[in-house]
Protein backbone atom coordinates (compact mmCIF):
# COMPACT_ATOMS: atom_id res chain seq x y z
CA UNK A 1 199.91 19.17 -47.58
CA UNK A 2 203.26 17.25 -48.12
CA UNK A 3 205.83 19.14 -50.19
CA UNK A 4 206.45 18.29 -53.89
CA UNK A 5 209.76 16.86 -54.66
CA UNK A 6 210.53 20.20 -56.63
CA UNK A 7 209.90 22.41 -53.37
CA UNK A 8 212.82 23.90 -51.55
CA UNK A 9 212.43 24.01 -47.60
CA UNK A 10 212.80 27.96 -46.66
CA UNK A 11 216.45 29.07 -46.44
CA UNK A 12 217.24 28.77 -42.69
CA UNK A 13 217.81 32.68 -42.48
CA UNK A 14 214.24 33.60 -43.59
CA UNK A 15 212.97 30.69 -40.86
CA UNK A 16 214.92 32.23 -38.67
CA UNK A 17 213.57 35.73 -39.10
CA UNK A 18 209.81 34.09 -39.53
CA UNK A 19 210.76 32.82 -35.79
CA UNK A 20 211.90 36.08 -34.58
CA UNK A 21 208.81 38.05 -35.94
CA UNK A 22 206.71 35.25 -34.26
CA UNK A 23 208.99 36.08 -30.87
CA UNK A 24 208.02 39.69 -31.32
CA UNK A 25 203.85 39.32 -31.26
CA UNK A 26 204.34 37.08 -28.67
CA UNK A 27 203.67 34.04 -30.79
CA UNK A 28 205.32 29.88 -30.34
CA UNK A 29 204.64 28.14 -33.38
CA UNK A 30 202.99 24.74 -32.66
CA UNK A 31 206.19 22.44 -34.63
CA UNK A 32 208.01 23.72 -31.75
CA UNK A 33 206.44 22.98 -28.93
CA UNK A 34 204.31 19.72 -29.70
CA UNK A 35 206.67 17.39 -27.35
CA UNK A 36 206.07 19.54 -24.25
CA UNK A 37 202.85 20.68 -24.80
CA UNK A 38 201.34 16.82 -25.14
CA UNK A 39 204.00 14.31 -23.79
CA UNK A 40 203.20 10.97 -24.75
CA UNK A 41 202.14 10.18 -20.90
CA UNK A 42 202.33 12.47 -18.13
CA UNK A 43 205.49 14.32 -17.60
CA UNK A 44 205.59 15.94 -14.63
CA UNK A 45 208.07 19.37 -13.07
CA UNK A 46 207.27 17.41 -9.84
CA UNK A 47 209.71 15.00 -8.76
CA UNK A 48 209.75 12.28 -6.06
CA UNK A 49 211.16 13.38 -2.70
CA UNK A 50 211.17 12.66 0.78
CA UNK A 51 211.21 14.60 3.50
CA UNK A 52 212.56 13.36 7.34
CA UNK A 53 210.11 14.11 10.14
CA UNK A 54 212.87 13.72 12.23
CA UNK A 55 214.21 16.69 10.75
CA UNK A 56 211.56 18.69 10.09
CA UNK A 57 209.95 18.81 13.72
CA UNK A 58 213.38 20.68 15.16
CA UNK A 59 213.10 23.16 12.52
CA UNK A 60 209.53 23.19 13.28
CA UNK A 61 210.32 24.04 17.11
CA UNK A 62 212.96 26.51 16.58
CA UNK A 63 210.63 28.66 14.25
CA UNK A 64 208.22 28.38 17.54
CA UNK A 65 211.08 29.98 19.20
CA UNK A 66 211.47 32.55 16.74
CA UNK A 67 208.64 33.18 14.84
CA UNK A 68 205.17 34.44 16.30
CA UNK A 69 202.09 33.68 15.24
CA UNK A 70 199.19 36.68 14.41
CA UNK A 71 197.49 39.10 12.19
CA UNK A 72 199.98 38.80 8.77
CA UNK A 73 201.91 35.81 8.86
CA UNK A 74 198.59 34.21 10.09
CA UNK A 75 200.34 30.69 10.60
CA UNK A 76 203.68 29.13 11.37
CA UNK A 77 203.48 26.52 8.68
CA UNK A 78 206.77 24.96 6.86
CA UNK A 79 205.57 23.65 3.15
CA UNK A 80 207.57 20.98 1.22
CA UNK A 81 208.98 22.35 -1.58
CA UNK A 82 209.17 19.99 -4.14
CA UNK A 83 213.06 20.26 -5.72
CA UNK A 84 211.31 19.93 -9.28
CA UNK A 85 209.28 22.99 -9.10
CA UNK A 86 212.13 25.87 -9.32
CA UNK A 87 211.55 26.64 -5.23
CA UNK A 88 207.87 27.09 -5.50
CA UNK A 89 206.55 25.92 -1.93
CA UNK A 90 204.31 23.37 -3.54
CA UNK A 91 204.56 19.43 -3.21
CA UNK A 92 203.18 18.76 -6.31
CA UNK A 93 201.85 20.85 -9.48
CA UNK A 94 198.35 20.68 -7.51
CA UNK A 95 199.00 19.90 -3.96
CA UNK A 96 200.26 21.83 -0.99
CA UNK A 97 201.87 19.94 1.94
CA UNK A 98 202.82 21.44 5.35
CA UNK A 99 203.82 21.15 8.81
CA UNK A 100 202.67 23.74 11.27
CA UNK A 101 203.12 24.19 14.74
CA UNK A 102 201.71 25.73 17.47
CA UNK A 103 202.72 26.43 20.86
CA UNK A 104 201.03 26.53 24.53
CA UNK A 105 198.41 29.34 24.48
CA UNK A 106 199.57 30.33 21.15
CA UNK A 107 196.09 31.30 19.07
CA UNK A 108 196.81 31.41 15.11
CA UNK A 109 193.56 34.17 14.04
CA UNK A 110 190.87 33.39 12.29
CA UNK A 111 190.26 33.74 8.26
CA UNK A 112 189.11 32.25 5.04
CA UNK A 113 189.97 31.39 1.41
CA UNK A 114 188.46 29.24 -1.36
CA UNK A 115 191.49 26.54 -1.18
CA UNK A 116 190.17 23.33 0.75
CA UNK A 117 192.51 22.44 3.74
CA UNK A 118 192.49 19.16 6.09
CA UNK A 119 194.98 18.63 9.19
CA UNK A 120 196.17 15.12 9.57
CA UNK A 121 197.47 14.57 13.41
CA UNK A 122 200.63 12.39 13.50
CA UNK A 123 201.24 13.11 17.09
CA UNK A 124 200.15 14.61 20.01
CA UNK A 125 196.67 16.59 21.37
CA UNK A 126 195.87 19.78 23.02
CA UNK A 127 195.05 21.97 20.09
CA UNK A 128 191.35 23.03 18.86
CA UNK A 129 190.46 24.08 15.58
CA UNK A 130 187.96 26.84 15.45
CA UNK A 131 185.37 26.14 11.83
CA UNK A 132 183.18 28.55 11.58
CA UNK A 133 183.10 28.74 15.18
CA UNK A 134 182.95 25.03 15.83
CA UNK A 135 185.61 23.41 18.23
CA UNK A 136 187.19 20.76 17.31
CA UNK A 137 189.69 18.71 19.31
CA UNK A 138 192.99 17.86 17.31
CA UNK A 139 194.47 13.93 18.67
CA UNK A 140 196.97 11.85 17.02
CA UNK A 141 196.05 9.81 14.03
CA UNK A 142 192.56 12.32 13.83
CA UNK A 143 191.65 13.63 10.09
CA UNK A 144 190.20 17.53 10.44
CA UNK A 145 188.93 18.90 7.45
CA UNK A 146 188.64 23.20 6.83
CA UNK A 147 186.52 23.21 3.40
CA UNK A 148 187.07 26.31 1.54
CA UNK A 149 185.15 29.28 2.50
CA UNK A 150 184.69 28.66 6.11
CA UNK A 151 186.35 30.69 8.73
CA UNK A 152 188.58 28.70 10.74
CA UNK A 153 191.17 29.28 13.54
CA UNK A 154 193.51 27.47 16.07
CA UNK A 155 194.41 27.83 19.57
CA UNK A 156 196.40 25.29 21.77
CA UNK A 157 195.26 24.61 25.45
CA UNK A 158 197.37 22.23 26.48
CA UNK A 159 200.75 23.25 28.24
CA UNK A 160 202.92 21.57 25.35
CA UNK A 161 203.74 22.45 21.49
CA UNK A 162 201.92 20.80 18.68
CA UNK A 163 203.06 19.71 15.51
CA UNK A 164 200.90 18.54 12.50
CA UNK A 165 200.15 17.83 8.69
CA UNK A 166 198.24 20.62 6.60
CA UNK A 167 196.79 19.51 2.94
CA UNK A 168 195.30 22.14 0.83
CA UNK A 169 194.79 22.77 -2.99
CA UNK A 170 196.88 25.70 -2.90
CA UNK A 171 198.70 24.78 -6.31
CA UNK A 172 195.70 23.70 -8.66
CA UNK A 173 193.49 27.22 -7.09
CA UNK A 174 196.49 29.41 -8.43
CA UNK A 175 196.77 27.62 -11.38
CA UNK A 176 193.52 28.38 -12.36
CA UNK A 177 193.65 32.12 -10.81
CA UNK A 178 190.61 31.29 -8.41
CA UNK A 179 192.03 31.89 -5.21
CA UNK A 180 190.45 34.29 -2.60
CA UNK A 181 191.22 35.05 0.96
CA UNK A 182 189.55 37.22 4.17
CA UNK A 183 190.80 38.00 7.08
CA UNK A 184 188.45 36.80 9.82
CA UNK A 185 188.63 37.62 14.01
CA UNK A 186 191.74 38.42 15.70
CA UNK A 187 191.14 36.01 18.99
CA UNK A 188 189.42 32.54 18.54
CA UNK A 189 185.65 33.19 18.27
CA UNK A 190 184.91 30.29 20.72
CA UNK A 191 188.16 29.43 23.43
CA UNK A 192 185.78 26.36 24.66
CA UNK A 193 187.60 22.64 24.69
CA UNK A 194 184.57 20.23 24.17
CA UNK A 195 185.73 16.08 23.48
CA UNK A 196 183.15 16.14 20.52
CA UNK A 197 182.45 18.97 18.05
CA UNK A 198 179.29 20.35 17.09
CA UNK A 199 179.75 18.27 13.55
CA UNK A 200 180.19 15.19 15.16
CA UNK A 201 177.23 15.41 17.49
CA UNK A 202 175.32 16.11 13.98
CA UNK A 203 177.13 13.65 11.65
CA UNK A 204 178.98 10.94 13.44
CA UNK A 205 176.77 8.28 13.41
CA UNK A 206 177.30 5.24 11.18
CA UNK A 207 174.71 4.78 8.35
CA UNK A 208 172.76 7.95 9.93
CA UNK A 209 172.37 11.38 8.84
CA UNK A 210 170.35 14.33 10.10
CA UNK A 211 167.01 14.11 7.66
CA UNK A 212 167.41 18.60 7.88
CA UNK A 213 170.88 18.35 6.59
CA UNK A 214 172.17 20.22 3.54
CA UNK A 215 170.82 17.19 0.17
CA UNK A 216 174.69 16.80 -1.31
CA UNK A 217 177.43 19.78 -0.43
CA UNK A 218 180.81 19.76 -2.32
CA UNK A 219 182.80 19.13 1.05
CA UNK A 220 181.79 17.22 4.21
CA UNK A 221 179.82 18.49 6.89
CA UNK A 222 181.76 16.29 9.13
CA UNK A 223 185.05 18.25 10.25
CA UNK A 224 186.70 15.42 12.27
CA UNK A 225 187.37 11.97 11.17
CA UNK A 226 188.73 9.88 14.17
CA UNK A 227 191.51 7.78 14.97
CA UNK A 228 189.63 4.90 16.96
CA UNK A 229 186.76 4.68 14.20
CA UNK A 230 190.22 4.63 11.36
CA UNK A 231 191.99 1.86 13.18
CA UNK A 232 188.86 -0.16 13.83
CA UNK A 233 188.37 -0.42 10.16
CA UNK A 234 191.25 -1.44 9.60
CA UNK A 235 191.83 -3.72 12.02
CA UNK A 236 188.62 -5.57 10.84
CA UNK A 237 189.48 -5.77 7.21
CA UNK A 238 192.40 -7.70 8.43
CA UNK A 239 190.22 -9.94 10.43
CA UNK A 240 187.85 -10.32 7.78
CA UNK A 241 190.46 -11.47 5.62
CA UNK A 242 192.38 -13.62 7.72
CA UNK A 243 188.89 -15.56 7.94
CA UNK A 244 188.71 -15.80 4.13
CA UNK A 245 186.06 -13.21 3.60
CA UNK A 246 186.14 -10.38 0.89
CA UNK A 247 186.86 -6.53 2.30
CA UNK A 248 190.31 -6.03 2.74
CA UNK A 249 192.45 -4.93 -0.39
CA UNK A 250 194.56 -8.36 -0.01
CA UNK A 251 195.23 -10.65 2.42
CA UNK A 252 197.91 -8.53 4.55
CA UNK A 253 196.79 -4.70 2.98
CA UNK A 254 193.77 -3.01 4.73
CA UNK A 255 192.53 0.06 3.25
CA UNK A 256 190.00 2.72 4.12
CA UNK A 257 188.92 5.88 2.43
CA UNK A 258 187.24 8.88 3.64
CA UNK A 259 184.08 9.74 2.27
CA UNK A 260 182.01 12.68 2.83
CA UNK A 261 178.43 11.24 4.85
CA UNK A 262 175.91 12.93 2.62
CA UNK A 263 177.06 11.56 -0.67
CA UNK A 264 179.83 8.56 -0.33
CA UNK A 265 181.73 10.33 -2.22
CA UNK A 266 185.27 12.12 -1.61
CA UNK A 267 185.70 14.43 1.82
CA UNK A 268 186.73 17.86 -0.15
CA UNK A 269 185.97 18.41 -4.04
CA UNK A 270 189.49 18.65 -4.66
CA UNK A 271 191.28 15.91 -2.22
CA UNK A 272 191.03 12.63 -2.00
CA UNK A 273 192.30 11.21 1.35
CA UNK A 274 193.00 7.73 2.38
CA UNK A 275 194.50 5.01 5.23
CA UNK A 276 196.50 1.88 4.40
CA UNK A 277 198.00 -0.54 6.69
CA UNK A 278 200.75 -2.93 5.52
CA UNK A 279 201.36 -6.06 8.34
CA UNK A 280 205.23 -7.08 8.15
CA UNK A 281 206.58 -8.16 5.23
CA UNK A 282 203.42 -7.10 3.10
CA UNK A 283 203.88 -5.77 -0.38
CA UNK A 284 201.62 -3.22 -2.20
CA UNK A 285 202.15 -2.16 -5.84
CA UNK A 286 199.60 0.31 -7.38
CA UNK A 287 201.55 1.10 -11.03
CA UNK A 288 201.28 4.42 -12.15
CA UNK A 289 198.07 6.44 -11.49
CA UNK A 290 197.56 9.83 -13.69
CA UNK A 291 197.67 12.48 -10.81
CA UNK A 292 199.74 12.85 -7.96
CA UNK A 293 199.77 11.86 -3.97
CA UNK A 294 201.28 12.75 -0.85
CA UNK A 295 202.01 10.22 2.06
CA UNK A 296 202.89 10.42 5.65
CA UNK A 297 204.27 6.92 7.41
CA UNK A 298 201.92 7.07 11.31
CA UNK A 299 203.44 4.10 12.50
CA UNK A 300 205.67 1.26 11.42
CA UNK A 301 208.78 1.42 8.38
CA UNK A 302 209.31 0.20 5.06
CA UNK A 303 210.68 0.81 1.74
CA UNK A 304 208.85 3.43 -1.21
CA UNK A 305 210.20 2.96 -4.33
CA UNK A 306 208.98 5.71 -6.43
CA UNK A 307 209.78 5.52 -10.09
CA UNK A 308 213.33 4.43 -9.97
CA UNK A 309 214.51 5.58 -6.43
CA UNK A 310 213.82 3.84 -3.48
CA UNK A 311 213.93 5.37 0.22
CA UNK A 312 213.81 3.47 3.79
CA UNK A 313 210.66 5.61 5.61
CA UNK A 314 209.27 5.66 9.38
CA UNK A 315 207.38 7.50 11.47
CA UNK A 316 206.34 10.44 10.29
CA UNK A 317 208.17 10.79 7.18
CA UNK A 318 206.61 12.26 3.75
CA UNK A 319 207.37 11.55 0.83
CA UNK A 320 205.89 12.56 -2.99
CA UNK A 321 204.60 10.38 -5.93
CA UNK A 322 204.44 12.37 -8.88
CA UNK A 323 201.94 11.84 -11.74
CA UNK A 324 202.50 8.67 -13.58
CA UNK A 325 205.70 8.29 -11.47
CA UNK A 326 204.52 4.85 -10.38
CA UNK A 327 204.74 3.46 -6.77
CA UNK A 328 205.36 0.36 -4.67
CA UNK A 329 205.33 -0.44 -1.02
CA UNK A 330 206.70 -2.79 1.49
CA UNK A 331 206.50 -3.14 5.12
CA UNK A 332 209.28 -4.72 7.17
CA UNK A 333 206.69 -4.11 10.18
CA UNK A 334 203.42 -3.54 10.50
CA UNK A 335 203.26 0.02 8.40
CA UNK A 336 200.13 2.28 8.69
CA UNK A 337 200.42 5.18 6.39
CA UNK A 338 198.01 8.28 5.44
CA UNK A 339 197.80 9.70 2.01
CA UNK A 340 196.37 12.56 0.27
CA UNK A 341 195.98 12.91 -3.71
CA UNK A 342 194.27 15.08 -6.33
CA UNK A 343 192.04 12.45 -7.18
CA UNK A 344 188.69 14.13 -7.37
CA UNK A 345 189.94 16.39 -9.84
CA UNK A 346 191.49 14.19 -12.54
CA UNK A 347 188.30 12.07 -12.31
CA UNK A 348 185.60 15.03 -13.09
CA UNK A 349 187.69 16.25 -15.60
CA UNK A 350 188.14 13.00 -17.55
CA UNK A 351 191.89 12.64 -17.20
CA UNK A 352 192.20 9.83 -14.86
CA UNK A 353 192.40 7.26 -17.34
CA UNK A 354 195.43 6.72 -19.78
CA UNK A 355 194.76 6.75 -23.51
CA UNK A 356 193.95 2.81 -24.25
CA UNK A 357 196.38 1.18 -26.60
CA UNK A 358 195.25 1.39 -30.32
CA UNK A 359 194.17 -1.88 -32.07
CA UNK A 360 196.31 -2.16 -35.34
């Protein structure tokens, strides 16, 4: 109730000593903390950032020179540490971001853990992933997913290094304490190199599934999402539209996302991952989205502006959009970029959507 005009606020040394007793049984009164426990819109730790392939692959290759891979380390992977998150190796407050490498003949061992991975390829071929001991071949521009709980290993057959993108839901698993991991086989459970994995055999085939196949699993049962079947799409959307016809997300911005075959719905429960291709001189300006995204530049260059700061990206390059942060795009060549966000999650949980404005 509102004070009388007769009542005298508490003298500021008993308020103080109310707020030290409070300290003591480990209580925060709410007046305190209202403004950081519910912002007005989403204020993220996260902040936007960009990291420089072209300087992460030579740290990348001298840790292959240093650093082995095997039981205890497990993998020689380099996460982004977003500068807004007190050095926790996290991009955002839910996703994890990292480049691994692997050399010739190097085997990282097999394990498990509830966080869902994917590896995005932005260069080069040789390597197999092991899932649950399917092979699957790693190529440029290819989309592999790991789906938590499955064993999975890699080994690399060619007679060159590999370098690639890992995405996982490292952050949002600790945050709600639900992470488990196992340690699986020492040496790769199956050392074979086939062109087409057991999953694809099963699950590649437009519009077709297997009628024995699991009715609606969390993740996809596919565990490689290729390149030529990515850029096709694309490449069509662009036709499509340069003929007038609906598809594309405008007239110069293709768009594809991947969807997991059984339900049409997103690849991992936690992940949302998509493709976007910019030609030259194309602009693309989402807003602000509640929830946060990672993107890697494939091919091409242009400008991010994210929030207030704007950066000149290429090839390979990362860089962060925070929650709410907002985003725009623009190609000064054909730009093809990959990006990853936490998607799924905001949209179960009913937090995707900003508050609508209040009618007086």
């Amino acid at each position: 109730m509102p004070s009388s005009p007769t009542e005298q606020p508490a003298p500021s040394d008993q308020l103080s000593a109310l707020h030290r007793d409070f300290a003591h049984q480990r209580l925060v009164p709410l007046w305190t903390a209202t403004g950081d426990l519910m912002p007005h819109h989403p204020a993220p730790r996260a902040v936007p950032h960009v990291w420089r392939w072209g300087r992460l692959l030579p740290l990348a290759e001298r840790a292959g020179e240093l650093v082995p891979v095997g039981r205890g380390g497990e993998r020689r992977a380099l996460a982004l540490a977003n500068p807004g998150l007190g050095g926790l190796p996290y991009a955002t407050s839910t996703l994890w971001a990292a480049i691994q490498y692997l050399g010739p003949g190097e085997q990282a061992p097999e394990h498990r853990h509830t966080q869902n991975a994917f590896r995005f390829v932005i260069e080069g071929e040789g390597v197999w992933t092991v899932v649950d001991g399917d092979p699957v071949a790693m190529r440029r521009g290819d989309l592999l997913l790991t789906p938590g709980r499955h064993f999975h290993g890699h080994h690399n057959a060619a007679d060159a290094p590999m370098a690639w993108l890992d995405g996982l839901d490292v952050p949002f698993t600790a945050a709600v304490d639900a992470g488990f991991f196992e340690y699986g086989a020492e040496r790769i459970t199956d050392l074979s190199t086939p062109a087409r994995s057991r999953s694809e055999r099963l699950w590649a085939h437009p519009g077709l599934r297997p009628a024995t196949g699991p009715a609606e699993p969390p993740a996809s049962p596919l565990a490689a999402y290729r390149w030529e079947h990515t850029d096709a799409a694309l490449t069509e959307q662009l036709a499509l539209a340069d003929e007038g016809l609906p598809g594309a997300l405008g007239p110069n911005h293709a768009a594809v996302r991947f969807t997991n075959p059984t339900t049409g719905g997103d690849i991992l429960p936690t992940i949302r991952a998509e493709f976007h291709r910019l030609r030259a001189e194309a602009e693309f300006v989402p807003g602000r989205e509640v929830g946060s995204a990672v993107w890697q530049v494939f091919q091409g260059s242009g400008t991010a502006r994210i929030g207030e700061q704007a950066w000149r990206v290429s090839r390979g390059d990362l860089f962060v959009v925070p929650s709410w942060a907002g985003l725009s795009l623009a190609a000064a060549e054909e730009l093809d970029l990959f990006r990853f966000s936490d998607a799924p999650i905001l949209e179960r949980l009913d937090l995707a959507t900003p508050l609508p404005k209040r009618t007086p």
